[in-house]
C-alpha atoms as a PDB file:
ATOM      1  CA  UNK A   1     258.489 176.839  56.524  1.00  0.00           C
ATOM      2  CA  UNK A   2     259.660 173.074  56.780  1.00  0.00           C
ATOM      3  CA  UNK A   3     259.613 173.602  52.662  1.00  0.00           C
ATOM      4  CA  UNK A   4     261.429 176.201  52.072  1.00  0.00           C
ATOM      5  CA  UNK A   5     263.839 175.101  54.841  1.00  0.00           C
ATOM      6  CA  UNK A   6     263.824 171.449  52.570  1.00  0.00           C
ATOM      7  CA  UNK A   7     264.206 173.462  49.123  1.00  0.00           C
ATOM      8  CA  UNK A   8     267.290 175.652  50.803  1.00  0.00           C
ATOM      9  CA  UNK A   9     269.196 172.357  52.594  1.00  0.00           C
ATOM     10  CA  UNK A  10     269.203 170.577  48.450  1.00  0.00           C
ATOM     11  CA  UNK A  11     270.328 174.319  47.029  1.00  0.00           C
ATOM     12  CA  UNK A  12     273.120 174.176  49.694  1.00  0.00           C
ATOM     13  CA  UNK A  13     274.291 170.878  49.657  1.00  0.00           C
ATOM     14  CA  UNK A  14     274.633 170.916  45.905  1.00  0.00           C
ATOM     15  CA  UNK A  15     274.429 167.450  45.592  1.00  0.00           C
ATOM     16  CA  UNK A  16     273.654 164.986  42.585  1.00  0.00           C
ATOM     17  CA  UNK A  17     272.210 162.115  42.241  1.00  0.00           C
ATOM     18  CA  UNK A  18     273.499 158.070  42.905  1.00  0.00           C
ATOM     19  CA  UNK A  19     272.597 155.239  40.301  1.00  0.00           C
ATOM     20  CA  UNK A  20     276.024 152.811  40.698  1.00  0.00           C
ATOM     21  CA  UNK A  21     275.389 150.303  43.309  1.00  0.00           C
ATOM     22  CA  UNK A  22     276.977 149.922  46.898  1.00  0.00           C
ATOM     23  CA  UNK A  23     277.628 146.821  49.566  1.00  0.00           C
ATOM     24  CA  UNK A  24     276.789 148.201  52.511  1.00  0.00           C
ATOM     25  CA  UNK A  25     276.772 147.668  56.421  1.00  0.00           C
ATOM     26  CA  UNK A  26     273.832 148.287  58.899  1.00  0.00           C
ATOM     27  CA  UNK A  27     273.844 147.948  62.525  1.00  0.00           C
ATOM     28  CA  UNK A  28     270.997 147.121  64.928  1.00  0.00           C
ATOM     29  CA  UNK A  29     272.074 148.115  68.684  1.00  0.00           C
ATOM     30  CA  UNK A  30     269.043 146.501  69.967  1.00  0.00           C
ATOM     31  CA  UNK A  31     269.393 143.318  68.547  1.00  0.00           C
ATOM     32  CA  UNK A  32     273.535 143.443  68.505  1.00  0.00           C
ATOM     33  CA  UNK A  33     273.616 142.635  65.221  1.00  0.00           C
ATOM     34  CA  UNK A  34     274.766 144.130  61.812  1.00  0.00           C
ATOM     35  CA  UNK A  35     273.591 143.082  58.290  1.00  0.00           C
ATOM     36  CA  UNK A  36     275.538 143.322  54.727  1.00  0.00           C
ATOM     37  CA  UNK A  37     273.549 144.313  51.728  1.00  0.00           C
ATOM     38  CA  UNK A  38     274.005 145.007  47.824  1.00  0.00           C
ATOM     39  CA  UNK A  39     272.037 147.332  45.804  1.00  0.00           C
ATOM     40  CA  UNK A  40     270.850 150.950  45.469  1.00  0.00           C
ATOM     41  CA  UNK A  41     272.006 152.628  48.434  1.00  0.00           C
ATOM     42  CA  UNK A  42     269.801 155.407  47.495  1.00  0.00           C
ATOM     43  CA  UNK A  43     266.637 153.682  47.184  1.00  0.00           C
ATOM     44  CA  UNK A  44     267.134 150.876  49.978  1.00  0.00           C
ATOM     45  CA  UNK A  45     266.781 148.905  47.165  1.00  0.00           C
ATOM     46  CA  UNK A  46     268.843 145.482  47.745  1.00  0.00           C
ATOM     47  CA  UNK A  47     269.974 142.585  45.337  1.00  0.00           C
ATOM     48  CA  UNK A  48     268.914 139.039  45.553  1.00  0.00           C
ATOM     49  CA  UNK A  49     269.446 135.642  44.192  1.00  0.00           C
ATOM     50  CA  UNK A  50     272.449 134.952  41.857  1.00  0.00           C
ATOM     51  CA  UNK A  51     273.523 138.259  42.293  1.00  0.00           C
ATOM     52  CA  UNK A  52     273.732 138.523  45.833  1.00  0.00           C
ATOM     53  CA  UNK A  53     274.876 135.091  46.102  1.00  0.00           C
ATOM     54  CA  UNK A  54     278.543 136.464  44.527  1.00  0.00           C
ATOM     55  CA  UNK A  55     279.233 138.973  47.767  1.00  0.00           C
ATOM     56  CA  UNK A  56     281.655 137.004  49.888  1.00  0.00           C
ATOM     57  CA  UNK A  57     280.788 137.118  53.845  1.00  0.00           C
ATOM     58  CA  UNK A  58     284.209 138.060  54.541  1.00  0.00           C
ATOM     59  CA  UNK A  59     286.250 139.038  57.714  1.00  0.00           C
ATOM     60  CA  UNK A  60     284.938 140.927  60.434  1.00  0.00           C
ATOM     61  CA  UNK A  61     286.433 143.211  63.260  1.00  0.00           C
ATOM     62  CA  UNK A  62     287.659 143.921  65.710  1.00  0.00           C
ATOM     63  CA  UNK A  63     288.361 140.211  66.066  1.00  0.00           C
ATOM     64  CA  UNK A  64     286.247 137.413  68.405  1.00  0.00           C
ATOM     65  CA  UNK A  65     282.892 140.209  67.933  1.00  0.00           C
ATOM     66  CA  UNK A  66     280.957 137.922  65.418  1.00  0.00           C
ATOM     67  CA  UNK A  67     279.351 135.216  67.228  1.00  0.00           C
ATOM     68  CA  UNK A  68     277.500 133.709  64.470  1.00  0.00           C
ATOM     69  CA  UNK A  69     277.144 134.630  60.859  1.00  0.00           C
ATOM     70  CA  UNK A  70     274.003 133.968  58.502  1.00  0.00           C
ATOM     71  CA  UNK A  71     273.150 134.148  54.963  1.00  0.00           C
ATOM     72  CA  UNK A  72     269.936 134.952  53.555  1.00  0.00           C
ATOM     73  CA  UNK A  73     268.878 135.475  50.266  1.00  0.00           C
ATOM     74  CA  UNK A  74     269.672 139.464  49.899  1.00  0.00           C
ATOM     75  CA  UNK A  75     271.716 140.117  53.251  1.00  0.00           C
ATOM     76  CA  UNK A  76     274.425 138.858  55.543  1.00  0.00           C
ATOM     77  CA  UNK A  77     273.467 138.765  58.883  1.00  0.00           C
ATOM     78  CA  UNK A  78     276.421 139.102  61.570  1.00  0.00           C
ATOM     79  CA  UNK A  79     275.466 138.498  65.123  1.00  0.00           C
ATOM     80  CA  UNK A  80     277.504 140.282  67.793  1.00  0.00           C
ATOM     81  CA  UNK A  81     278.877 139.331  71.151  1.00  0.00           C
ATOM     82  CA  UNK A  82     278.312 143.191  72.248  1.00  0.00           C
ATOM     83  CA  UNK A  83     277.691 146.431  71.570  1.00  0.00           C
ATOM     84  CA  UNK A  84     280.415 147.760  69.187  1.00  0.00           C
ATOM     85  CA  UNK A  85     281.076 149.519  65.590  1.00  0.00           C
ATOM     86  CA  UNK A  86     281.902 146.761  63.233  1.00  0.00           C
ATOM     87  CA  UNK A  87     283.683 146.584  60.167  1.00  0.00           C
ATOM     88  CA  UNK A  88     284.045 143.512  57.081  1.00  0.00           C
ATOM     89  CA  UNK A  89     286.899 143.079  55.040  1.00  0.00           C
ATOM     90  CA  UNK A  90     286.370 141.480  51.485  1.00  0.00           C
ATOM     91  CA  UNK A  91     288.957 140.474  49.091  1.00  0.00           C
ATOM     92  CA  UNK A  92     289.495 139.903  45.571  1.00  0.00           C
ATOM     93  CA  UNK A  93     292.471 138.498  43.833  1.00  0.00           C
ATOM     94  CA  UNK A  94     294.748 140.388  41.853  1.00  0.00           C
ATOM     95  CA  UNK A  95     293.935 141.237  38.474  1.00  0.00           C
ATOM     96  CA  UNK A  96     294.905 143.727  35.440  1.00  0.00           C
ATOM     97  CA  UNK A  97     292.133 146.628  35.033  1.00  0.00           C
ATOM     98  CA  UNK A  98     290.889 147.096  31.368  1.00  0.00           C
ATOM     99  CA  UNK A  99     293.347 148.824  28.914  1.00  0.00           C
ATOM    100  CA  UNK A 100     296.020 148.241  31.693  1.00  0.00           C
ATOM    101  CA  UNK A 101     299.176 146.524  32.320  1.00  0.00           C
ATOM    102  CA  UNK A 102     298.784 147.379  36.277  1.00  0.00           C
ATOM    103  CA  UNK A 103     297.682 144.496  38.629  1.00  0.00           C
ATOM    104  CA  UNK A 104     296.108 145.770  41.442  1.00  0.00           C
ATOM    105  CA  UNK A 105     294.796 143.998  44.566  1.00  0.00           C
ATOM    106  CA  UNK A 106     291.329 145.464  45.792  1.00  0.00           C
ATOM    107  CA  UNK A 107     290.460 145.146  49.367  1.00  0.00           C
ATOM    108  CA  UNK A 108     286.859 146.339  50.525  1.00  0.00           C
ATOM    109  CA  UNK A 109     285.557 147.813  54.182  1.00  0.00           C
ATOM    110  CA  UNK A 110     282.499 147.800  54.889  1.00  0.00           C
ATOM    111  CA  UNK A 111     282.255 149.502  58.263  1.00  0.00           C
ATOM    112  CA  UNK A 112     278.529 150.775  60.808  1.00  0.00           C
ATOM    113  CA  UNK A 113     279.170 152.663  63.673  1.00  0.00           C
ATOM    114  CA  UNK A 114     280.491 155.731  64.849  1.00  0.00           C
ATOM    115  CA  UNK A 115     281.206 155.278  69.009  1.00  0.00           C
ATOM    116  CA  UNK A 116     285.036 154.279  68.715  1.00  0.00           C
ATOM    117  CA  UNK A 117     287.821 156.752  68.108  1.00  0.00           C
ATOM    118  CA  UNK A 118     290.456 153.876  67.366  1.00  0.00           C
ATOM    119  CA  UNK A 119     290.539 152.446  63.875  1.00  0.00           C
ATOM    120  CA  UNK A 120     289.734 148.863  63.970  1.00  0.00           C
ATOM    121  CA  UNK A 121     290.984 147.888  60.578  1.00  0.00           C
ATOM    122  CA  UNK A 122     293.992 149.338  58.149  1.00  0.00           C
ATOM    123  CA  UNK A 123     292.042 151.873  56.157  1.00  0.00           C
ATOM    124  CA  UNK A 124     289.157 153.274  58.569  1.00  0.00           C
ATOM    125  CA  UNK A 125     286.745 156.121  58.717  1.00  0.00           C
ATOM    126  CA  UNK A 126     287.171 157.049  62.762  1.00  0.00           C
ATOM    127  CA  UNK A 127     285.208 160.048  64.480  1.00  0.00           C
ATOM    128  CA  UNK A 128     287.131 162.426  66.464  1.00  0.00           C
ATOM    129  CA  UNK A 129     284.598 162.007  69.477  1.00  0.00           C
ATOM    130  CA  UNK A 130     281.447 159.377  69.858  1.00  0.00           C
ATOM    131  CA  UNK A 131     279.189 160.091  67.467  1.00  0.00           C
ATOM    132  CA  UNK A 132     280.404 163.117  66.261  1.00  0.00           C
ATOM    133  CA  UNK A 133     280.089 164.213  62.319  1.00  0.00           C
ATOM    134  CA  UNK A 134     283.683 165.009  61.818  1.00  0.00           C
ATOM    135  CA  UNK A 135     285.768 162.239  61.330  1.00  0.00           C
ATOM    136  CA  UNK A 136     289.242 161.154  60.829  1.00  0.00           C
ATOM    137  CA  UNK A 137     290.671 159.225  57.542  1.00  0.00           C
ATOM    138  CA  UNK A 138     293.627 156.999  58.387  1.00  0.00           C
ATOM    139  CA  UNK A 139     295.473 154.422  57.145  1.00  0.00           C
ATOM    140  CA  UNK A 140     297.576 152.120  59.107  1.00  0.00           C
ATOM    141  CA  UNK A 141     296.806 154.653  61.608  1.00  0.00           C
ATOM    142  CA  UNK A 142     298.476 157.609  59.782  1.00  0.00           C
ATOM    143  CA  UNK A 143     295.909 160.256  58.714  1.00  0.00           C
ATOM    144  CA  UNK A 144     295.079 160.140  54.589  1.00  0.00           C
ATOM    145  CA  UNK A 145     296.020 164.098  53.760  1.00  0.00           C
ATOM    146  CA  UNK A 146     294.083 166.164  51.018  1.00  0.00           C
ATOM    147  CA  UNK A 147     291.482 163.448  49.641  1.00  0.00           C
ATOM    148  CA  UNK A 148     288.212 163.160  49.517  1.00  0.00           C
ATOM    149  CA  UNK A 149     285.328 161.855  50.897  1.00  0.00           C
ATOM    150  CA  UNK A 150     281.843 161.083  49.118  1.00  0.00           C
ATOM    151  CA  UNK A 151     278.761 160.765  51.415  1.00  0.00           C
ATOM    152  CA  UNK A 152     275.571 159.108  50.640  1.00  0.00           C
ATOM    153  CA  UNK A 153     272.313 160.886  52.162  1.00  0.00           C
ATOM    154  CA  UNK A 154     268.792 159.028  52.969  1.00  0.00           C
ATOM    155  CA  UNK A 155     267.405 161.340  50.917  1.00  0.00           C
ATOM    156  CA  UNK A 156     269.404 159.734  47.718  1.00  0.00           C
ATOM    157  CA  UNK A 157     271.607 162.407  47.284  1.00  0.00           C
ATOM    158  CA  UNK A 158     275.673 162.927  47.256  1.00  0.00           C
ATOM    159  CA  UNK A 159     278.426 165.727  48.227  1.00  0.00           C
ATOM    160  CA  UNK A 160     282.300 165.735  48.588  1.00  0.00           C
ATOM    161  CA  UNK A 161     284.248 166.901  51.147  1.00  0.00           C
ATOM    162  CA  UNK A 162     287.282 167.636  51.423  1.00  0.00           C
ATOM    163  CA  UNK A 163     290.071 166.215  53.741  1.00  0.00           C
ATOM    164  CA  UNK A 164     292.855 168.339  55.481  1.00  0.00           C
ATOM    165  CA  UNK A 165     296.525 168.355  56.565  1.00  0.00           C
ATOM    166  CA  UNK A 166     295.185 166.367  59.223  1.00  0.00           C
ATOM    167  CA  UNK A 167     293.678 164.134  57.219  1.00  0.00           C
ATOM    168  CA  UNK A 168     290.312 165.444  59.231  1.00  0.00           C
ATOM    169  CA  UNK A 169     286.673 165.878  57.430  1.00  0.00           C
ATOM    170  CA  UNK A 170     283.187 167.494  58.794  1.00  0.00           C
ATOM    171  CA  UNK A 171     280.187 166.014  56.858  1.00  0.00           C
ATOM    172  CA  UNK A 172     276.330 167.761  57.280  1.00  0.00           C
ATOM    173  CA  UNK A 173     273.470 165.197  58.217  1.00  0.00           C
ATOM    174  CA  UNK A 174     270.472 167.500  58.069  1.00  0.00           C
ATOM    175  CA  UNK A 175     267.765 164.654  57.032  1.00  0.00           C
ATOM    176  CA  UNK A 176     267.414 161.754  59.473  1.00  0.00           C
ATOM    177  CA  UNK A 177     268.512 157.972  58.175  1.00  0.00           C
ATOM    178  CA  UNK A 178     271.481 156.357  57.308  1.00  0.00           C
ATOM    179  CA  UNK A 179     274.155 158.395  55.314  1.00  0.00           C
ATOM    180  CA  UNK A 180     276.863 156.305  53.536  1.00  0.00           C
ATOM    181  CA  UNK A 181     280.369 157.554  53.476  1.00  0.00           C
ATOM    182  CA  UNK A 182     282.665 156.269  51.288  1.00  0.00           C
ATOM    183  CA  UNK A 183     287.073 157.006  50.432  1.00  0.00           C
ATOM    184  CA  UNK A 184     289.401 155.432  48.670  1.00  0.00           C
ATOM    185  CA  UNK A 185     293.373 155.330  49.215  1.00  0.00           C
ATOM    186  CA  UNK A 186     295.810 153.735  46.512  1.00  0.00           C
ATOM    187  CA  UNK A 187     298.945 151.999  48.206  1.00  0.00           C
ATOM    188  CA  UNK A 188     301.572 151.626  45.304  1.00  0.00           C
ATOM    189  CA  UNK A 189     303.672 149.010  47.189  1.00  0.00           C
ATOM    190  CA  UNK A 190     303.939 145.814  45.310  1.00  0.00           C
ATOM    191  CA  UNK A 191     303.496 142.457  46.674  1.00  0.00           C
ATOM    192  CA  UNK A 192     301.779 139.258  46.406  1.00  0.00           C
ATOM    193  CA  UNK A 193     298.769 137.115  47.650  1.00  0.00           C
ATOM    194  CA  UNK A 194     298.342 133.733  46.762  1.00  0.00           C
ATOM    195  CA  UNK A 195     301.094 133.164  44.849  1.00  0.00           C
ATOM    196  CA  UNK A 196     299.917 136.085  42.451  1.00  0.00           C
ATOM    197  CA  UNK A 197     302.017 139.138  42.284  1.00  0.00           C
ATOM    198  CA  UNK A 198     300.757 142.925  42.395  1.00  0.00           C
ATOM    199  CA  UNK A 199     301.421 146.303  41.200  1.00  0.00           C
ATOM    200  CA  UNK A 200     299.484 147.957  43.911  1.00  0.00           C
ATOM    201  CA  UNK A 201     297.066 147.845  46.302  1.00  0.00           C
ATOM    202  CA  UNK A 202     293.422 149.544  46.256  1.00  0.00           C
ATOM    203  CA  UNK A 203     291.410 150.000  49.213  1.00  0.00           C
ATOM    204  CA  UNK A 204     288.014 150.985  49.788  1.00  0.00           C
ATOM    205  CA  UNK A 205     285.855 151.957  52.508  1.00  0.00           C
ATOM    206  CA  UNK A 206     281.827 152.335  53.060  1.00  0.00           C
ATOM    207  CA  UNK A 207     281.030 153.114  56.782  1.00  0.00           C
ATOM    208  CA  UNK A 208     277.350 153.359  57.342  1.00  0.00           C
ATOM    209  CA  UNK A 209     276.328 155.878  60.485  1.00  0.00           C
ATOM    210  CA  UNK A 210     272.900 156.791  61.678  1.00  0.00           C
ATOM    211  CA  UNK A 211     271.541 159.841  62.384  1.00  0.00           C
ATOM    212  CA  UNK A 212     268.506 159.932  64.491  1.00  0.00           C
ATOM    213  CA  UNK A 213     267.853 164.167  64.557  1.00  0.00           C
ATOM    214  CA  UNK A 214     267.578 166.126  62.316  1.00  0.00           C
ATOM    215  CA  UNK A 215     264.444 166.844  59.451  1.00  0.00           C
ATOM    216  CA  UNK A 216     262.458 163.357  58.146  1.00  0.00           C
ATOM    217  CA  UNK A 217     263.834 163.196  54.495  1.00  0.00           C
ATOM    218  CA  UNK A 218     260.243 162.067  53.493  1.00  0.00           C
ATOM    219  CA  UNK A 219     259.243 165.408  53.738  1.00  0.00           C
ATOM    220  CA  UNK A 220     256.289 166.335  51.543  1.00  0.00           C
ATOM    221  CA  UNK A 221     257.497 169.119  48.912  1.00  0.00           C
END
């Protein structure tokens, strides 16, 4: 039974699989801590080394959380002064994109947790209750209308879903783990950082949640 109900959750989800690689947030309740990592999402299989080295620590929130923050050789660790969802903002300066004449500025969220219904950053993934699995995408606290979503599951796998008028998404976590769920919103307001002028503005989110029920995605086929 627990194969055929396996075989019929992959059929349904028509999903495919992940090979780019992700930055990613995890949080620890029990130790009040969260740590940032670079690699295959899908695998659990992090980056080290020189490559690592290049992922900037960045900013946390909501502000005066991080206590302490460590480096190691393939994660961030960010200590907590409580019990809270977390989210690290990263930064890169402006630049053209290949083939382009467009300067864009491209701000990254990382984000773990799922227990508050306020965003804590500009462009946030928020539940619509604690720990629910339908969520809310806003930015600036205005809801992102008809886009997408893309989550990650433990099991390696990937699915869209759709947003809304309200800006509002459900996402299925049948297999226990960590799923990975990941938007993007394109502001086109120009500006400038650092004395370097911009076309636009990109943002991108990954907000790591954990599901603890649900069927072991180790199961034997």
């Amino acid at each position: 039974m627990k194969k055929l109900v396996y075989s019929m959750l992959l059929l349904s989800l028509a999903v495919v699989s992940v090979n780019a690689h992700e930055i990613w947030l995890e949080l620890d309740e029990k130790k009040n801590e969260a740590k940032l990592f670079f690699g295959d999402f899908d695998g659990k299989q992090t980056e080290s080394g020189e490559k690592f080295a290049r992922i900037k620590e960045g900013v946390s929130y909501p502000a005066d959380l991080v206590k302490d923050v460590k480096r190691d050789d393939n994660s961030i660790t960010y200590t907590l002064s409580k019990k809270s969802d977390i989210a690290v903002v990263r930064t890169s300066e402006p630049r053209k994109a290949r083939n382009s004449e467009i300067v864009a500025y491209k701000i990254a969220y990382n984000k773990a947790g799922r227990t508050s219904t306020e965003a804590i950053v500009d462009f946030d993934i928020v539940p619509v209750a604690k720990d629910s699995n339908s969520f809310k995408l806003l930015f600036k606290n205005e809801p992102v209308k008809k886009s997408k979503v893309t989550v990650i599951s433990p099991t390696g796998w990937e699915k869209t879903f759709e947003l809304d008028d309200n800006g509002e998404f459900t996402i299925h976590t049948p297999w226990i783990g960590k799923y990975l769920i990941q938007a993007s919103f394109e502001d086109e307001t120009k500006g400038e950082v650092d004395g370097k002028t911009f076309d636009k503005t990109i943002h991108s989110i990954s907000h790591t949640i954990d599901v603890n029920q649900g069927l072991p995605w180790n199961t034997k086929k």
